[in-house]
PDB file of N, CA and C in Angstrom:
ATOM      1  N   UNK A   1      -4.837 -11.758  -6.300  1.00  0.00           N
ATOM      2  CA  UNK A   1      -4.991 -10.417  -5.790  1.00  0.00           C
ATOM      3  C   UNK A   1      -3.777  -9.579  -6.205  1.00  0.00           C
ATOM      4  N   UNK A   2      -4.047  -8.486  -6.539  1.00  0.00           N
ATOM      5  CA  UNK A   2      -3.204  -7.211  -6.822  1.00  0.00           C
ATOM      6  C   UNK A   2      -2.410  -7.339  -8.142  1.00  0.00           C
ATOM      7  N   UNK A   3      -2.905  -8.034  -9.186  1.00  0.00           N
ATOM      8  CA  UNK A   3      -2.420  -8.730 -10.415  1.00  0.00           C
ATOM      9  C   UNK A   3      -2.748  -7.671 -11.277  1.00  0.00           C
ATOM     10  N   UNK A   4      -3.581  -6.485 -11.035  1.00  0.00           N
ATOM     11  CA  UNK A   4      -3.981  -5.371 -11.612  1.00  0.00           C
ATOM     12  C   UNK A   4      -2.779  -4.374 -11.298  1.00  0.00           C
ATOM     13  N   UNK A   5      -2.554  -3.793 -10.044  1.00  0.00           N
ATOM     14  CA  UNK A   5      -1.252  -3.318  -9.666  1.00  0.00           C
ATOM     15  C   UNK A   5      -0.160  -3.814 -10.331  1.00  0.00           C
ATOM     16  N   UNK A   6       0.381  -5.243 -10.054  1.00  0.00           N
ATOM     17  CA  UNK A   6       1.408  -5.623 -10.551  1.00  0.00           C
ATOM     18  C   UNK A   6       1.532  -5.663 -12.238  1.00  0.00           C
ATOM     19  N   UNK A   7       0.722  -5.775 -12.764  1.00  0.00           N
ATOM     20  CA  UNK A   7       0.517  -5.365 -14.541  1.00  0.00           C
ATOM     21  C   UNK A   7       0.820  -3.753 -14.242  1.00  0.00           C
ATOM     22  N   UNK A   8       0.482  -3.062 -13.489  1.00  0.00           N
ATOM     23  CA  UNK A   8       0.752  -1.155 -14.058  1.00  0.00           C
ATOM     24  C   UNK A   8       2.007  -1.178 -13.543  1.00  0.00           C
ATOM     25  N   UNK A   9       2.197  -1.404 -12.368  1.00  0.00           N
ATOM     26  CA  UNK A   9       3.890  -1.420 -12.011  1.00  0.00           C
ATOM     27  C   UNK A   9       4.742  -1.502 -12.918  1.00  0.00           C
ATOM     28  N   UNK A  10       4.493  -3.059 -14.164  1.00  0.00           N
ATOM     29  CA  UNK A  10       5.930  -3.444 -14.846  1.00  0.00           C
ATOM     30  C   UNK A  10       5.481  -2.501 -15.681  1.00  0.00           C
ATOM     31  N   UNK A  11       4.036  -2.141 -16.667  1.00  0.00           N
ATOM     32  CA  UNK A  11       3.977  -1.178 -17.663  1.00  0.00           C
ATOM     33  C   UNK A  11       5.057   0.307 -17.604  1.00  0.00           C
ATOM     34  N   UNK A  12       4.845   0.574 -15.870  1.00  0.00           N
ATOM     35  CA  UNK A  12       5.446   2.162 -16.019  1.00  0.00           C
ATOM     36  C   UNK A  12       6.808   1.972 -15.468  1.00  0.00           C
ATOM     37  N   UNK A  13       7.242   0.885 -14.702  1.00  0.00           N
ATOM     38  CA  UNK A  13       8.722   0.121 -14.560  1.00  0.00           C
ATOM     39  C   UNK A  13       9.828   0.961 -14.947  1.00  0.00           C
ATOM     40  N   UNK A  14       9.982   1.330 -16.530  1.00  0.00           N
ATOM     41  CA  UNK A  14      11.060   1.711 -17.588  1.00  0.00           C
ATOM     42  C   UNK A  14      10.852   3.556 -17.009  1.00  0.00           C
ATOM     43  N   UNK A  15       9.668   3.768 -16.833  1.00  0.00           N
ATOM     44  CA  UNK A  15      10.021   5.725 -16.922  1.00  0.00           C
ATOM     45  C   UNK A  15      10.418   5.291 -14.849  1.00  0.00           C
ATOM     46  N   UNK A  16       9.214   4.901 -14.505  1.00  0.00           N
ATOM     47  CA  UNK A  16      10.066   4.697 -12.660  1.00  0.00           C
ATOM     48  C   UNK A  16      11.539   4.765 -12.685  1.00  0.00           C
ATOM     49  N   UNK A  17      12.145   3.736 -13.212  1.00  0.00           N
ATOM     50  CA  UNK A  17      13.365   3.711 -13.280  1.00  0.00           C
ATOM     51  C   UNK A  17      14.408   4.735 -13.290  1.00  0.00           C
ATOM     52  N   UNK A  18      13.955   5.837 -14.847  1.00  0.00           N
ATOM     53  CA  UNK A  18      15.035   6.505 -14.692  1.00  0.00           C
ATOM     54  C   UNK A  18      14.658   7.571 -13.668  1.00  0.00           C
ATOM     55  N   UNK A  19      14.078   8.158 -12.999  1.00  0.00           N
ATOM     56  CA  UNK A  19      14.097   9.161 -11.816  1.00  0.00           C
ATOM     57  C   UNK A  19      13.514   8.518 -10.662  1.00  0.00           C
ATOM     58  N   UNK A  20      12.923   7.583 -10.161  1.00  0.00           N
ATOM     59  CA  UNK A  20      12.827   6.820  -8.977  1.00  0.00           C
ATOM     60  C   UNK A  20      13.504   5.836  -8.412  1.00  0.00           C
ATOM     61  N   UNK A  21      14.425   4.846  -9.038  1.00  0.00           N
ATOM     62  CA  UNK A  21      15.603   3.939  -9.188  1.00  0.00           C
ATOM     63  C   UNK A  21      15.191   3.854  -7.079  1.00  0.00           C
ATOM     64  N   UNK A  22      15.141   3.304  -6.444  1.00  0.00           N
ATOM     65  CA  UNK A  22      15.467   2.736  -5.012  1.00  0.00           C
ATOM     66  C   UNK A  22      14.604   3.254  -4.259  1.00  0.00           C
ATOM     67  N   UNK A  23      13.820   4.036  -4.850  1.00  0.00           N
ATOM     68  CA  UNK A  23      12.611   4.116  -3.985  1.00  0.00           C
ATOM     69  C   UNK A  23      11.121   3.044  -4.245  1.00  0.00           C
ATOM     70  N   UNK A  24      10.446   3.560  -3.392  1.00  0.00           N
ATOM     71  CA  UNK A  24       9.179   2.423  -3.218  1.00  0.00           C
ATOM     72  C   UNK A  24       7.987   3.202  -3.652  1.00  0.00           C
ATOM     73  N   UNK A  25       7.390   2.579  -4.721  1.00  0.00           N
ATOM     74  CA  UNK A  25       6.011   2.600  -5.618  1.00  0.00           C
ATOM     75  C   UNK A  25       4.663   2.464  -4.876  1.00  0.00           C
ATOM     76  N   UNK A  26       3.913   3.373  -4.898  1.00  0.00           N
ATOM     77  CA  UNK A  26       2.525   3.423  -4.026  1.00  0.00           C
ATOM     78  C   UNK A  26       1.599   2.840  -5.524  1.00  0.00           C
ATOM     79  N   UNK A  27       0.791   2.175  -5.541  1.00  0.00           N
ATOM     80  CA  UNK A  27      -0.175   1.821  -6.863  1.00  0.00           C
ATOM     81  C   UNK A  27      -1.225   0.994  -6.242  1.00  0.00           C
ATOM     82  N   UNK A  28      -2.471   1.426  -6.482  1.00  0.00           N
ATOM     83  CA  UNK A  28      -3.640   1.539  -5.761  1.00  0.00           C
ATOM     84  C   UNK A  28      -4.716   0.990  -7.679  1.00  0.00           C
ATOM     85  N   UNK A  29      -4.927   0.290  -8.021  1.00  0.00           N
ATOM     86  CA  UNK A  29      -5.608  -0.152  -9.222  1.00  0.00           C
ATOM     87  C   UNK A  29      -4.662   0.174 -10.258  1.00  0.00           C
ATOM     88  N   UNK A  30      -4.494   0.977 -11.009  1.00  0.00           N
ATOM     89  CA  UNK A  30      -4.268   1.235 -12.208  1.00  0.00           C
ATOM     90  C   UNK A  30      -3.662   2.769 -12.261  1.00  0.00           C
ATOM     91  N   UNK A  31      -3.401   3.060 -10.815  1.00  0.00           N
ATOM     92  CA  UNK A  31      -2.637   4.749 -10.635  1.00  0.00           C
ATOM     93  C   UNK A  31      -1.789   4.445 -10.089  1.00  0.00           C
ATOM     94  N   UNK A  32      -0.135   5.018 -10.100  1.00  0.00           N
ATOM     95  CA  UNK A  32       0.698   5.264  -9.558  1.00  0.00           C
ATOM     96  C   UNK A  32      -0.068   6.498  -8.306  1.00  0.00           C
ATOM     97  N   UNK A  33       0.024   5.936  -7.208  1.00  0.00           N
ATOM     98  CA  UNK A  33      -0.185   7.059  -6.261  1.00  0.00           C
ATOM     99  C   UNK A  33       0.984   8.476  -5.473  1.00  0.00           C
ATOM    100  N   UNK A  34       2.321   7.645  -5.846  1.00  0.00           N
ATOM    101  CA  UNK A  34       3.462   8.387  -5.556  1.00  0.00           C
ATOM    102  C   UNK A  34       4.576   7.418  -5.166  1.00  0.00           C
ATOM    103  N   UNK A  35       5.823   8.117  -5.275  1.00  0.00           N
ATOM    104  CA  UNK A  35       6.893   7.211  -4.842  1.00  0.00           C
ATOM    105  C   UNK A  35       7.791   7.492  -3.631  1.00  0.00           C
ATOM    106  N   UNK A  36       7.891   6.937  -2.715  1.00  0.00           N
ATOM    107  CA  UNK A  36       8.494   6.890  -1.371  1.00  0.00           C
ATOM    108  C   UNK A  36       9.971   6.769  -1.187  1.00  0.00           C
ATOM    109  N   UNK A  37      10.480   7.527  -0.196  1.00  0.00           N
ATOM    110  CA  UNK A  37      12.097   7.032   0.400  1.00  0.00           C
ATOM    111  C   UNK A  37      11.765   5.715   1.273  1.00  0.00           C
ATOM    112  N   UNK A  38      10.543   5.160   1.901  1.00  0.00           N
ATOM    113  CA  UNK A  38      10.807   3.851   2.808  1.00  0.00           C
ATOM    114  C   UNK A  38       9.879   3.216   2.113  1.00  0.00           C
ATOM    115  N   UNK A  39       9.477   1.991   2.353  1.00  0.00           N
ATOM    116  CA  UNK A  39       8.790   0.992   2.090  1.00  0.00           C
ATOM    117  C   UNK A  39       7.359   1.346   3.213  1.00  0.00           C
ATOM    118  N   UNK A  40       8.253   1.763   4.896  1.00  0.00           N
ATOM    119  CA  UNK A  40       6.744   2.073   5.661  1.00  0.00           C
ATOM    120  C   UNK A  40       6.464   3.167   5.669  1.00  0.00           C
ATOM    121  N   UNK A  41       6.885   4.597   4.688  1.00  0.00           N
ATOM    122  CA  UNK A  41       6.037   5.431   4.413  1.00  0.00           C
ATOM    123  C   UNK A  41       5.051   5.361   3.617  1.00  0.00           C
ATOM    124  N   UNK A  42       5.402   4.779   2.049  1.00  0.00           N
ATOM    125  CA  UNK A  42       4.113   4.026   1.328  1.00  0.00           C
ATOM    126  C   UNK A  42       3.678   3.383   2.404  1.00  0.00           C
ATOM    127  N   UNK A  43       3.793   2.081   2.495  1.00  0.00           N
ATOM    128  CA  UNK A  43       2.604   1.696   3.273  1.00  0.00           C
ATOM    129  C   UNK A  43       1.414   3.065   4.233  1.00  0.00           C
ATOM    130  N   UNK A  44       2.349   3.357   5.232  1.00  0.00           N
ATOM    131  CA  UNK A  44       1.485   4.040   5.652  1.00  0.00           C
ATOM    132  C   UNK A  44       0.473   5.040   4.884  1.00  0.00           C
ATOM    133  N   UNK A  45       0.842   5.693   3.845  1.00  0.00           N
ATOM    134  CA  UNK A  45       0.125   6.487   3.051  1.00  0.00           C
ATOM    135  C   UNK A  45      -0.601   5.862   2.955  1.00  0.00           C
ATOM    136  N   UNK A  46      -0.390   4.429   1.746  1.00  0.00           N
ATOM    137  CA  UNK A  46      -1.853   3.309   1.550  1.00  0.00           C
ATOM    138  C   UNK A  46      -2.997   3.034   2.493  1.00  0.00           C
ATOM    139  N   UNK A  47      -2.403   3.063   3.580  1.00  0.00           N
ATOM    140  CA  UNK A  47      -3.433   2.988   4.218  1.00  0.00           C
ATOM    141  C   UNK A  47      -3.963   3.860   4.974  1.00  0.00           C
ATOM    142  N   UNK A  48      -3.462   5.243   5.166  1.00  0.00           N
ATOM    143  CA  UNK A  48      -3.999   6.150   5.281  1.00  0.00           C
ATOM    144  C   UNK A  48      -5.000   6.556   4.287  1.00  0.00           C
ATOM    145  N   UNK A  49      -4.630   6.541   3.072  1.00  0.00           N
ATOM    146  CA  UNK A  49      -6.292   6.359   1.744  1.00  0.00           C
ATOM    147  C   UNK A  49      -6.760   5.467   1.517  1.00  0.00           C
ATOM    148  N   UNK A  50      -6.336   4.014   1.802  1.00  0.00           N
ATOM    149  CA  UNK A  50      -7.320   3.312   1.250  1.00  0.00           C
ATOM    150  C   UNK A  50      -7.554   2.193   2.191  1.00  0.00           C
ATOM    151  N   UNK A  51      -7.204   2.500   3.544  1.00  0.00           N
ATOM    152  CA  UNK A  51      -7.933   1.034   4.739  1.00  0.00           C
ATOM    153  C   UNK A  51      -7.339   0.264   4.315  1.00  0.00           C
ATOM    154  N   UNK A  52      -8.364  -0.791   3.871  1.00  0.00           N
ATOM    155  CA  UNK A  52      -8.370  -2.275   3.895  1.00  0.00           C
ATOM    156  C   UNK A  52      -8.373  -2.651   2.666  1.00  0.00           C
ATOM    157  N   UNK A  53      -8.477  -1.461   1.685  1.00  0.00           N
ATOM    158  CA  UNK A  53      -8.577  -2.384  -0.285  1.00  0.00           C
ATOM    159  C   UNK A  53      -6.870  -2.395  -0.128  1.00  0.00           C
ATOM    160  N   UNK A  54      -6.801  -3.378  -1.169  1.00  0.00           N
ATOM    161  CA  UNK A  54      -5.737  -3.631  -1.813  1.00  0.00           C
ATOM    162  C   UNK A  54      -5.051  -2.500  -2.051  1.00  0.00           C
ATOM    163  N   UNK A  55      -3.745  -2.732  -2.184  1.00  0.00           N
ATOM    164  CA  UNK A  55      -3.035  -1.678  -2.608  1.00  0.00           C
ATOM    165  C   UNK A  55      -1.128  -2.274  -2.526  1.00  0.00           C
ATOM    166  N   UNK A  56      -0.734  -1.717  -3.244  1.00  0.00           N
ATOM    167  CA  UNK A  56       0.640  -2.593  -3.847  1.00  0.00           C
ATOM    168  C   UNK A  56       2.104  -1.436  -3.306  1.00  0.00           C
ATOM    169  N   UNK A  57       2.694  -1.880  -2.715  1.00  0.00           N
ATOM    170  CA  UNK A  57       4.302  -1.058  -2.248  1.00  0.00           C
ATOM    171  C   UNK A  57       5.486  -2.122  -2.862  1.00  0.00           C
ATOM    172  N   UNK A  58       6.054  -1.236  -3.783  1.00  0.00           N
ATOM    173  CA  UNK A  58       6.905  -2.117  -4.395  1.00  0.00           C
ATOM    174  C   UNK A  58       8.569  -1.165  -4.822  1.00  0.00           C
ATOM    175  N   UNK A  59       9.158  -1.931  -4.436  1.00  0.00           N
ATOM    176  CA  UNK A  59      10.947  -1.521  -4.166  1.00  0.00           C
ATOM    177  C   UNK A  59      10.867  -1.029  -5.788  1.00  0.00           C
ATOM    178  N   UNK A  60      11.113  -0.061  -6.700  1.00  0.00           N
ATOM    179  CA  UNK A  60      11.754   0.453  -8.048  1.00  0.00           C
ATOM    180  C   UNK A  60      13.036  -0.264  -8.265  1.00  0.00           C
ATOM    181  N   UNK A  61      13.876  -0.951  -8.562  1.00  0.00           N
ATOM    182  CA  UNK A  61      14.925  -1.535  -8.799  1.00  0.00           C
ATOM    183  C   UNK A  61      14.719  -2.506 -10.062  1.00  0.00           C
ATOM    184  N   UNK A  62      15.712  -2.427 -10.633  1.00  0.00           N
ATOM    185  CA  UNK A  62      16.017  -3.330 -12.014  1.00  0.00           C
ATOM    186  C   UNK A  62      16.054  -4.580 -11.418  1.00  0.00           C
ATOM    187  N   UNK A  63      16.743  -5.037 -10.389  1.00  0.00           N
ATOM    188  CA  UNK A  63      16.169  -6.597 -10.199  1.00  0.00           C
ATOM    189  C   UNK A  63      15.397  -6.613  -8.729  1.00  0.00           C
ATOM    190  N   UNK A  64      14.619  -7.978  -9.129  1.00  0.00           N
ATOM    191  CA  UNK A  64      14.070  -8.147  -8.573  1.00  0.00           C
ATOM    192  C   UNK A  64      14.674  -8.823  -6.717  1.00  0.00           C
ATOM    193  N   UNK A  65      14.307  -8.095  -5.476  1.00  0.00           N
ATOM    194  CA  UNK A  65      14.921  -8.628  -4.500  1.00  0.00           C
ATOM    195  C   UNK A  65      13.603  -9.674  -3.531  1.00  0.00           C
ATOM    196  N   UNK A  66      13.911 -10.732  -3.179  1.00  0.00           N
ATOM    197  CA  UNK A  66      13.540 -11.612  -2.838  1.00  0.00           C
ATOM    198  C   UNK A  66      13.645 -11.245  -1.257  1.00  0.00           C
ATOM    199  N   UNK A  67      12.307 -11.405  -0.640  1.00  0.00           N
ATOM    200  CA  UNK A  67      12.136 -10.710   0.852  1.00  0.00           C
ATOM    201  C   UNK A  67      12.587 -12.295   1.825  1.00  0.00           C
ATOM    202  N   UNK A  68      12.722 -12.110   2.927  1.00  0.00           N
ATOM    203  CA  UNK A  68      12.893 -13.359   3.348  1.00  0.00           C
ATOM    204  C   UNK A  68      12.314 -13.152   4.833  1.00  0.00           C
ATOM    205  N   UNK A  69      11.467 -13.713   5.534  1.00  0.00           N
ATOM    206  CA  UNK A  69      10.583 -13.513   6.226  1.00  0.00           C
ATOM    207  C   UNK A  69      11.345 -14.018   8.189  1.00  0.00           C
ATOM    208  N   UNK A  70      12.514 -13.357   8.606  1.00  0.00           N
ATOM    209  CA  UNK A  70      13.265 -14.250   9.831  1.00  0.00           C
ATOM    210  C   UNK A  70      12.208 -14.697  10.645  1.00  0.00           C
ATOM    211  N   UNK A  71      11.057 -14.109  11.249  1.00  0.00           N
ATOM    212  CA  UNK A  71      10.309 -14.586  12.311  1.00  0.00           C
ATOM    213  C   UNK A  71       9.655 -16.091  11.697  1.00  0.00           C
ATOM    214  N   UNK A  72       9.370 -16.372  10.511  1.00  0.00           N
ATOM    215  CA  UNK A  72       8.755 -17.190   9.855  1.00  0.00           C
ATOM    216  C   UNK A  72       9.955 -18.271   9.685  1.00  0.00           C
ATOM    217  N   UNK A  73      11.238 -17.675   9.466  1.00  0.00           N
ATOM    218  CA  UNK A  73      12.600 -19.065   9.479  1.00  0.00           C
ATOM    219  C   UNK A  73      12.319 -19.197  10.313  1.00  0.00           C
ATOM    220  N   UNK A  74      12.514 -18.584  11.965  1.00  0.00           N
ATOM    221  CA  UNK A  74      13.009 -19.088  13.264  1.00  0.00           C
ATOM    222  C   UNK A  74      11.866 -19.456  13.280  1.00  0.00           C
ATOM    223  N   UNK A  75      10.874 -19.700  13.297  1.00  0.00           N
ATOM    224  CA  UNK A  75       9.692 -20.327  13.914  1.00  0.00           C
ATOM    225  C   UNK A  75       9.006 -19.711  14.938  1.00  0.00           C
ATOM    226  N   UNK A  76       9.303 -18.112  14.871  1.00  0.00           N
ATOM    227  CA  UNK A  76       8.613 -17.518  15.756  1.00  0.00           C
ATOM    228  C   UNK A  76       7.005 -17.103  15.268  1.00  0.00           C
ATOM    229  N   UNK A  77       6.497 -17.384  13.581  1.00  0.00           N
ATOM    230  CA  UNK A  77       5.451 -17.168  13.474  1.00  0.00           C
ATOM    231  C   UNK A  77       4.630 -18.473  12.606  1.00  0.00           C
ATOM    232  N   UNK A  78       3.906 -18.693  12.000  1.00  0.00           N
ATOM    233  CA  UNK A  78       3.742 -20.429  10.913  1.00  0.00           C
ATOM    234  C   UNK A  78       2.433 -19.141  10.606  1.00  0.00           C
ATOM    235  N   UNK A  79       2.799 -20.145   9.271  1.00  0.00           N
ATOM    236  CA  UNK A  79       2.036 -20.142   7.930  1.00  0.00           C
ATOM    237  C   UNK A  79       1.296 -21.148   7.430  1.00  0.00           C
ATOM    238  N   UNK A  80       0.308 -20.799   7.373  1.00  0.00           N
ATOM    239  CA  UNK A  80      -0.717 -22.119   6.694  1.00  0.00           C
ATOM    240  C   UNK A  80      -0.861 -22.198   4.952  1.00  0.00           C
ATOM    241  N   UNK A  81      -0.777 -22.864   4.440  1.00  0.00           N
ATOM    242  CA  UNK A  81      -0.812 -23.678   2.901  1.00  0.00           C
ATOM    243  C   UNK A  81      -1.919 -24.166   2.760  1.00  0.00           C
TER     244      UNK A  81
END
C-alpha cells in the first residue's frame, strides 16, 4: 500500500527540497496535494478530502528520520505480525 505515493514523493523529492526542506508532503495517488508546517495539519487535510483512501504525509528532509513508536516500546499498545 501507498507504493504509488511513495514512487511520486522520491520523483518530485529534488524540486520539494529546494523550497519545502522541513515541511510535510500531502500526496494522494500521483498528486502532490500541498505542503504543510505540521505533520497533523496534512494529515488532517487528507482526511478531510479523502476519508478512508490512502493517502501519504511525509517529513521533506534529505535524510531519512526513523519514527519510533513509545506507547508500542513501553508496552502500552502490541502489534500483531
Amino acid at each position: 500500500m501507498l507504493e504509488k505515493e511513495l514512487k511520486h514523493f522520491e520523483d518530485i523529492k529534488p524540486e520539494l527540497l529546494k523550497s519545502h526542506s522541513g515541511k510535510f508532503a500531502l500526496i494522494h495517488g500521483e498528486e502532490l496535494v500541498g505542503t504543510f508546517d505540521s505533520a497533523d495539519n496534512a494529515y488532517s487535510e487528507g482526511v478531510k478530502r479523502f476519508g478512508k483512501d490512502p493517502f501519504l504525509v511525509k517529513r521533506i528532509s534529505e535524510t531519512e528520520e526513523v519514527y519510533r513508536n513509545q506507547a508500542l516500546q513501553l508496552g502500552l499498545m502490541h502489534a500483531r505480525i
